[in-house]
N, C-alpha and C. Protein backbone atom coordinates (compact mmCIF):
# COMPACT_ATOMS: atom_id res chain seq x y z
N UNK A 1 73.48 -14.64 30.42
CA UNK A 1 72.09 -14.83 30.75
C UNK A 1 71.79 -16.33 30.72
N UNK A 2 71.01 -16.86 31.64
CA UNK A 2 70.69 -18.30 31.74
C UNK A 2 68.98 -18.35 31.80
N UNK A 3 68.49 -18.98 30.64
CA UNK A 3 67.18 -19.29 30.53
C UNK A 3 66.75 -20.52 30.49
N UNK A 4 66.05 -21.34 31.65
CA UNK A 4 64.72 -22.67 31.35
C UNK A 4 63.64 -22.33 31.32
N UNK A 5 62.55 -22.72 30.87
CA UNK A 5 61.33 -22.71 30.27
C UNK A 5 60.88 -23.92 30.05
N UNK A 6 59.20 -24.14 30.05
CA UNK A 6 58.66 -25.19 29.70
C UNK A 6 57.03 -25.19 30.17
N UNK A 7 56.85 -26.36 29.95
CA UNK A 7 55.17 -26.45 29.94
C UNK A 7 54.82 -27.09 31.27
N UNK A 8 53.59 -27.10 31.83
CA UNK A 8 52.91 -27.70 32.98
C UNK A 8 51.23 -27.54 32.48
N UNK A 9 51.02 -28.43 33.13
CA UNK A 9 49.09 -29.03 32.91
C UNK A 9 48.49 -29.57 34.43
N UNK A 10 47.71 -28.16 34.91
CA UNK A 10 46.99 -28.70 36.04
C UNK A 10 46.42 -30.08 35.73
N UNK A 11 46.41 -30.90 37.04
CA UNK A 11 45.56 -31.76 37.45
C UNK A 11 44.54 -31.55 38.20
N UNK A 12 43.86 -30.86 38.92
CA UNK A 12 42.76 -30.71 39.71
C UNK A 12 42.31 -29.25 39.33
N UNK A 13 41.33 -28.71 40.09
CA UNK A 13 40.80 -26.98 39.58
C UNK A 13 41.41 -26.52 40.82
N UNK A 14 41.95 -25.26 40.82
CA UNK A 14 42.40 -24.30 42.22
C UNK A 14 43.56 -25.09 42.60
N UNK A 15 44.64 -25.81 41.65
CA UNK A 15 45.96 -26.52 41.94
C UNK A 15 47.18 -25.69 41.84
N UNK A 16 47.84 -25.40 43.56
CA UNK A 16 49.11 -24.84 43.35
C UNK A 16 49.97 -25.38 42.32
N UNK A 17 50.58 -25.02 41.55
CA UNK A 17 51.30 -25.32 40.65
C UNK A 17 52.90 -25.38 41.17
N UNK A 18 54.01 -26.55 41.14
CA UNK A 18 54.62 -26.51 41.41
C UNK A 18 55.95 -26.54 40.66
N UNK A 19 56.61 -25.99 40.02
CA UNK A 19 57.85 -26.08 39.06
C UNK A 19 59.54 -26.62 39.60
N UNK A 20 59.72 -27.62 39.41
CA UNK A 20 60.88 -27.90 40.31
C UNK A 20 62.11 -27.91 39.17
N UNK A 21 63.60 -28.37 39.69
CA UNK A 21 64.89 -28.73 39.09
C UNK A 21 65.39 -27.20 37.94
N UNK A 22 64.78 -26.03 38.81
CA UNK A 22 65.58 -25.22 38.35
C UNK A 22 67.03 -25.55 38.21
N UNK A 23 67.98 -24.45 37.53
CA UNK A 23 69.92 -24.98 37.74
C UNK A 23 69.70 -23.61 38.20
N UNK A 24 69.04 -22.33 38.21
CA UNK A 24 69.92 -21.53 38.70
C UNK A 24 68.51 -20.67 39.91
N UNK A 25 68.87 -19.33 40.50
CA UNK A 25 67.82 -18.79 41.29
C UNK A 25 67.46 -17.67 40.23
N UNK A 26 65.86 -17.32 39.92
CA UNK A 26 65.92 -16.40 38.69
C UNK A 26 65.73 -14.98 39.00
N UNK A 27 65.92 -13.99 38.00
CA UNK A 27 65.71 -12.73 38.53
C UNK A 27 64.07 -12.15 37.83
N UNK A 28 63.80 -13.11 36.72
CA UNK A 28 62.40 -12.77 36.66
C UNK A 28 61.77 -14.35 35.90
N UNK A 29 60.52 -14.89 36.41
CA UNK A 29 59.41 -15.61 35.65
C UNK A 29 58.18 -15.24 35.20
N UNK A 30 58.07 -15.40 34.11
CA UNK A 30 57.07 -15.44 33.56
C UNK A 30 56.50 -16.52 33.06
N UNK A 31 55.08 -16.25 33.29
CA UNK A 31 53.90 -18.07 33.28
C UNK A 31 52.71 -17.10 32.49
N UNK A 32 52.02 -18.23 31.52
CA UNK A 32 51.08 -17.54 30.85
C UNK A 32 50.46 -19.19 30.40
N UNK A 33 48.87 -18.65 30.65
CA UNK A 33 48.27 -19.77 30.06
C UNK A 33 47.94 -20.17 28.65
N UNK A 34 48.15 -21.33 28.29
CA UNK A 34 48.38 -21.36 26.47
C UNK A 34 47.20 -22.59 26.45
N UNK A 35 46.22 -22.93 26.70
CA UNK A 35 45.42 -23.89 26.84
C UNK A 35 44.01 -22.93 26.28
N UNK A 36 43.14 -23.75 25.57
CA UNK A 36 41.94 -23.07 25.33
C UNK A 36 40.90 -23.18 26.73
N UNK A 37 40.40 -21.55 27.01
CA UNK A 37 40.00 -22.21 28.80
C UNK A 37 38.71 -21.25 28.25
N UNK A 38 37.42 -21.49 28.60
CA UNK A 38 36.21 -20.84 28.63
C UNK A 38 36.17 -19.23 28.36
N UNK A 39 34.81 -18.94 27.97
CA UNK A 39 34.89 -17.33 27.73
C UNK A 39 34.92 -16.31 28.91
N UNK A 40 35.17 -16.97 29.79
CA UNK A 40 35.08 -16.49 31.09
C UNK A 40 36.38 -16.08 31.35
N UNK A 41 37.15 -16.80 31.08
CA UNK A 41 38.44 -16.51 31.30
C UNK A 41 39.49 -16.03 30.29
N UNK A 42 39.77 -15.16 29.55
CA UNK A 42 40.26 -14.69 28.16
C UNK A 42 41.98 -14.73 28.11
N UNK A 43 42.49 -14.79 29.60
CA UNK A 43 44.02 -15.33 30.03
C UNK A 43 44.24 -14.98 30.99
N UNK A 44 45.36 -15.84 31.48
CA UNK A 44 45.92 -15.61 33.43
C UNK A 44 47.53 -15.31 32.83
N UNK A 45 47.86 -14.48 33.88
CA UNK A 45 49.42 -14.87 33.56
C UNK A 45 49.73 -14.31 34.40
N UNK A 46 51.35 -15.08 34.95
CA UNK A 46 52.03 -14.01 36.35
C UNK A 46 53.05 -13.67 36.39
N UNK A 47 53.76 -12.70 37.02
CA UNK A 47 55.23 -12.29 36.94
C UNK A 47 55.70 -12.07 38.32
N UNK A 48 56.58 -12.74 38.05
CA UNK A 48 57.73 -12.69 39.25
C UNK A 48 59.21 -11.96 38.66
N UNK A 49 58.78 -11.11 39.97
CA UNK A 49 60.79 -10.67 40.14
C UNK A 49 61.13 -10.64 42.05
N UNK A 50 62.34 -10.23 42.32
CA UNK A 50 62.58 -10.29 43.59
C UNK A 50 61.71 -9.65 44.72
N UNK A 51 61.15 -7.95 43.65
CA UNK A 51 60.62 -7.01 44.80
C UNK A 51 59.09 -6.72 44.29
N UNK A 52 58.87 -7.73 43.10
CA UNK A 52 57.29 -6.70 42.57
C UNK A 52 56.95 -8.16 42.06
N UNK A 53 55.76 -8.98 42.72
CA UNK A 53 54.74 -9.41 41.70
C UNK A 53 53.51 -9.58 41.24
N UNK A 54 53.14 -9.65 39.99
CA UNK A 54 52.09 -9.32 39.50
C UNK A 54 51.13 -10.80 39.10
N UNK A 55 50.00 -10.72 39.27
CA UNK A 55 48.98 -11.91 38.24
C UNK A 55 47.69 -11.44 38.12
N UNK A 56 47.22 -11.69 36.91
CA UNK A 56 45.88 -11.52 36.51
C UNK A 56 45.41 -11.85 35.70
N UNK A 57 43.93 -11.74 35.27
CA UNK A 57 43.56 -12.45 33.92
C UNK A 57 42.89 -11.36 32.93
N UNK A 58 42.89 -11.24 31.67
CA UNK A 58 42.05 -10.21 31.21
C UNK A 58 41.07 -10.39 30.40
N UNK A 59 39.94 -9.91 31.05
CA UNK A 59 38.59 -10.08 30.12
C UNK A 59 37.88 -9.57 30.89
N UNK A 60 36.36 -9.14 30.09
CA UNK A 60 35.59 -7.97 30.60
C UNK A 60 34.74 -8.70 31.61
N UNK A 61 34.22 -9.95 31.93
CA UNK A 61 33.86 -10.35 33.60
C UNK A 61 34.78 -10.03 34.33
N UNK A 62 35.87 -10.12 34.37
CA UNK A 62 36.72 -10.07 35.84
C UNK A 62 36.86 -8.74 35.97
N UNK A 63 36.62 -7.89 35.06
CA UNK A 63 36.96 -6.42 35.23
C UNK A 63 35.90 -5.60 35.46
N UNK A 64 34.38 -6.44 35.03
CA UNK A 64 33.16 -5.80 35.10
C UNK A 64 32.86 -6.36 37.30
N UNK A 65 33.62 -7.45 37.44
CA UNK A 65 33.05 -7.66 38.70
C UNK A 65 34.27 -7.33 39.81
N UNK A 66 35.16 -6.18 39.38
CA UNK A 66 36.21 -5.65 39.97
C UNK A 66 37.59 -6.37 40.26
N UNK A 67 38.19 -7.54 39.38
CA UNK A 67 39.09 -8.13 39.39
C UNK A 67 40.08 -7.42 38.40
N UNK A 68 40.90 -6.73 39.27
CA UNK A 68 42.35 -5.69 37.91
C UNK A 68 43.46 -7.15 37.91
N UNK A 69 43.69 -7.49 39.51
CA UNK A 69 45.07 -7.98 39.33
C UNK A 69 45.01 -8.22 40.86
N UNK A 70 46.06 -9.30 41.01
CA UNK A 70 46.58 -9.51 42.40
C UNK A 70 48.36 -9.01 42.38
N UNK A 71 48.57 -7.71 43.27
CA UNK A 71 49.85 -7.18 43.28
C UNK A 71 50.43 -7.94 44.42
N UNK A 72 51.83 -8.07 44.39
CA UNK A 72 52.50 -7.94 45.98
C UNK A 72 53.99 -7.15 45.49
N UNK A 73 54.24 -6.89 46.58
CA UNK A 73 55.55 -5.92 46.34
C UNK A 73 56.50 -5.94 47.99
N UNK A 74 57.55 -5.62 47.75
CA UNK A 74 58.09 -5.93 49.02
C UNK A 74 59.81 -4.98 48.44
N UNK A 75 60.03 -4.02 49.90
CA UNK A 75 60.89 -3.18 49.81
C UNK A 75 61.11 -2.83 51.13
N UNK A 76 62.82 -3.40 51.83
CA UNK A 76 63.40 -2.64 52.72
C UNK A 76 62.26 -3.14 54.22
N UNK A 77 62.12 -4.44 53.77
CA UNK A 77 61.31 -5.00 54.91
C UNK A 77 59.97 -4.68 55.25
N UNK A 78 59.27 -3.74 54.12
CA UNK A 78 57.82 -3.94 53.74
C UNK A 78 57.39 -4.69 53.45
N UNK A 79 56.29 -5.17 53.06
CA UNK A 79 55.57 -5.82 51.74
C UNK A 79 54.01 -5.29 51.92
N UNK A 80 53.40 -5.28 51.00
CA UNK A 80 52.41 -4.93 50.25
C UNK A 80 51.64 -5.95 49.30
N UNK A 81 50.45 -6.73 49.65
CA UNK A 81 49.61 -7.54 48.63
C UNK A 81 49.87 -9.00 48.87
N UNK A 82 49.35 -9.54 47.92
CA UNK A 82 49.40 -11.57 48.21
C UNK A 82 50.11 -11.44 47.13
N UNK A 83 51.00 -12.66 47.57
CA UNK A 83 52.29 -13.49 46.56
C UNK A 83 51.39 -14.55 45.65
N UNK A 84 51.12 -14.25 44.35
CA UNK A 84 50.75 -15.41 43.85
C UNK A 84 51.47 -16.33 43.17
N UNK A 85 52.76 -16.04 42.89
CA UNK A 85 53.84 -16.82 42.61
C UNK A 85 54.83 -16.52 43.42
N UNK A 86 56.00 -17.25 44.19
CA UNK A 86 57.09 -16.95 44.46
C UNK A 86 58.19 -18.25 44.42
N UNK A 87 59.21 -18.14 44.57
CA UNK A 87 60.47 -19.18 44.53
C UNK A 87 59.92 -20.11 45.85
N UNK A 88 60.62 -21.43 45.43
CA UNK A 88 60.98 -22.00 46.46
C UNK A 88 62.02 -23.03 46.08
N UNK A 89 62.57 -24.14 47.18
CA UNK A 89 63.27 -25.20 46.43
C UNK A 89 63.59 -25.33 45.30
N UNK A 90 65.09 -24.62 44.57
CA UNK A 90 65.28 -25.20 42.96
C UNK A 90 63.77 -25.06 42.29
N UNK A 91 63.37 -23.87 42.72
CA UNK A 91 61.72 -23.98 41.40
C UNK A 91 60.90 -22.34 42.26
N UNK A 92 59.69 -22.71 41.75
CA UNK A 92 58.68 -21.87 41.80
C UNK A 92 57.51 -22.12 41.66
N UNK A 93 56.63 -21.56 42.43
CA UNK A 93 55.05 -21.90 42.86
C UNK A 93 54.24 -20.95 42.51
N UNK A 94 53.29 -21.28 41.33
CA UNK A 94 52.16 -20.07 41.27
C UNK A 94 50.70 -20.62 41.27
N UNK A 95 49.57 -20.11 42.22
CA UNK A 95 48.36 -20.13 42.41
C UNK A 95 47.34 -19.41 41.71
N UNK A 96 46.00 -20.04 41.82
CA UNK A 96 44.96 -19.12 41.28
C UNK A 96 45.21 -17.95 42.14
N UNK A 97 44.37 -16.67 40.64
CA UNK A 97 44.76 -15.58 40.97
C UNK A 97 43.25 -14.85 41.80
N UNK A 98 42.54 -16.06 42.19
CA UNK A 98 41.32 -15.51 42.43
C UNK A 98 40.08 -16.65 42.32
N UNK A 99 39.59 -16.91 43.58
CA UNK A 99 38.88 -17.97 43.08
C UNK A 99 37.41 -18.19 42.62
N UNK A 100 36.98 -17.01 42.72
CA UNK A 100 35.99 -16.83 41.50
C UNK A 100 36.12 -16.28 39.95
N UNK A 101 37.09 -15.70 39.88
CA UNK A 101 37.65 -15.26 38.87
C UNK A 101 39.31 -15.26 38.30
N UNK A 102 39.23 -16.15 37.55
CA UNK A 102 40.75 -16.06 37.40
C UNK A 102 41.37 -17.60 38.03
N UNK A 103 40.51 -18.74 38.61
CA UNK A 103 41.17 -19.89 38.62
C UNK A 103 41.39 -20.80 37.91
N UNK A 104 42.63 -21.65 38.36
CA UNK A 104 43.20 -22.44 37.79
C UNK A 104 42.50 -23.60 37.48
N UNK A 105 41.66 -23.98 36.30
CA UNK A 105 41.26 -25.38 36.34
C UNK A 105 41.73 -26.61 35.88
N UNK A 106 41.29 -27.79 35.66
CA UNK A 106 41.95 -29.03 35.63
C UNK A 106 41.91 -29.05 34.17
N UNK A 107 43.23 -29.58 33.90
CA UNK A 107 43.32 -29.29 32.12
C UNK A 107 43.94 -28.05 31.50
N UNK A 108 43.97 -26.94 32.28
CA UNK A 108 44.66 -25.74 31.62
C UNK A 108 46.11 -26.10 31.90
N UNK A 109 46.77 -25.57 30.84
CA UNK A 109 47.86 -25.89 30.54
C UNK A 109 48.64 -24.30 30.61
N UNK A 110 50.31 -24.27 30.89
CA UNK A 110 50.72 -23.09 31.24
C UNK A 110 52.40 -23.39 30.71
N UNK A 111 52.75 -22.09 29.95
CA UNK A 111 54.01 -22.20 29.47
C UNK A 111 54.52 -21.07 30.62
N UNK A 112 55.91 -21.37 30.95
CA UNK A 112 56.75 -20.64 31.40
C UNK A 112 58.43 -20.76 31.32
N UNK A 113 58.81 -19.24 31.66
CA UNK A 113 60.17 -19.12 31.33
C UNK A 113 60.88 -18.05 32.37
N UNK A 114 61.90 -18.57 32.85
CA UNK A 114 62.63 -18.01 33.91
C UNK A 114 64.14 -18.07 33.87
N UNK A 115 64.63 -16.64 33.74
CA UNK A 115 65.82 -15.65 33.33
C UNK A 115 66.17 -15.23 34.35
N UNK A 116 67.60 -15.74 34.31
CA UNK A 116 68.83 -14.94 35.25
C UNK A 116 69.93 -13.95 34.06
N UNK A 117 69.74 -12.62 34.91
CA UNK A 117 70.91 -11.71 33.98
C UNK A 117 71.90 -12.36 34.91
N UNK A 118 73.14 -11.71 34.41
CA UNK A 118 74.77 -11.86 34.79
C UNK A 118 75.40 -10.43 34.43
């Protein structure tokens, strides 16, 4: 198993986030925000794997004004939903999950960690 991980800190509000100098291609990431961010927002976090990903934030505004989650999924040349994280170049890119609810602002800070089995 091969694991990197580490921290990132938006600079602007609604900033794609860009993770570069992976060593390997992963089979799952996980990103979660570790920054103290308003009562509005209670946490974001996203998951990536090859065929299913998930992001959302949880707290009772986003759920009282119909925000569960942003899915995407993709199988056998389907897909289904918006990508809010996916690979690119040696790295990975994840976006607000919503831009009234659930964005990324300037100053939140985000740990992540991305695992290849063998």
């Amino acid at each position: 198993m091969q694991i990197q991980k580490g921290t990132v800190t938006a600079t602007v509000d609604n900033q794609e986030i860009t993770i570069t100098g992976l060593s390997f291609i992963p089979n799952i990431i996980l990103v979660r925000i570790i920054s103290d961010i308003p009562t509005v927002a209670c946490s974001l976090c996203w998951v990536y794997t090859p065929y299913a990903r998930f992001s959302t934030r949880t707290d009772s505004n986003g759920i009282s004004a119909g925000i569960t989650g942003t899915n995407y999924y993709a199988d056998k040349g389907y897909t289904k939903g918006i990508a809010r994280i996916e690979l690119v170049d040696e790295g990975f890119k994840f976006l607000s999950t919503d831009t009234s609810y659930g964005p990324i602002r300037q100053g939140d800070q985000f740990e992540w960690i991305a695992i290849k089995y063998e």
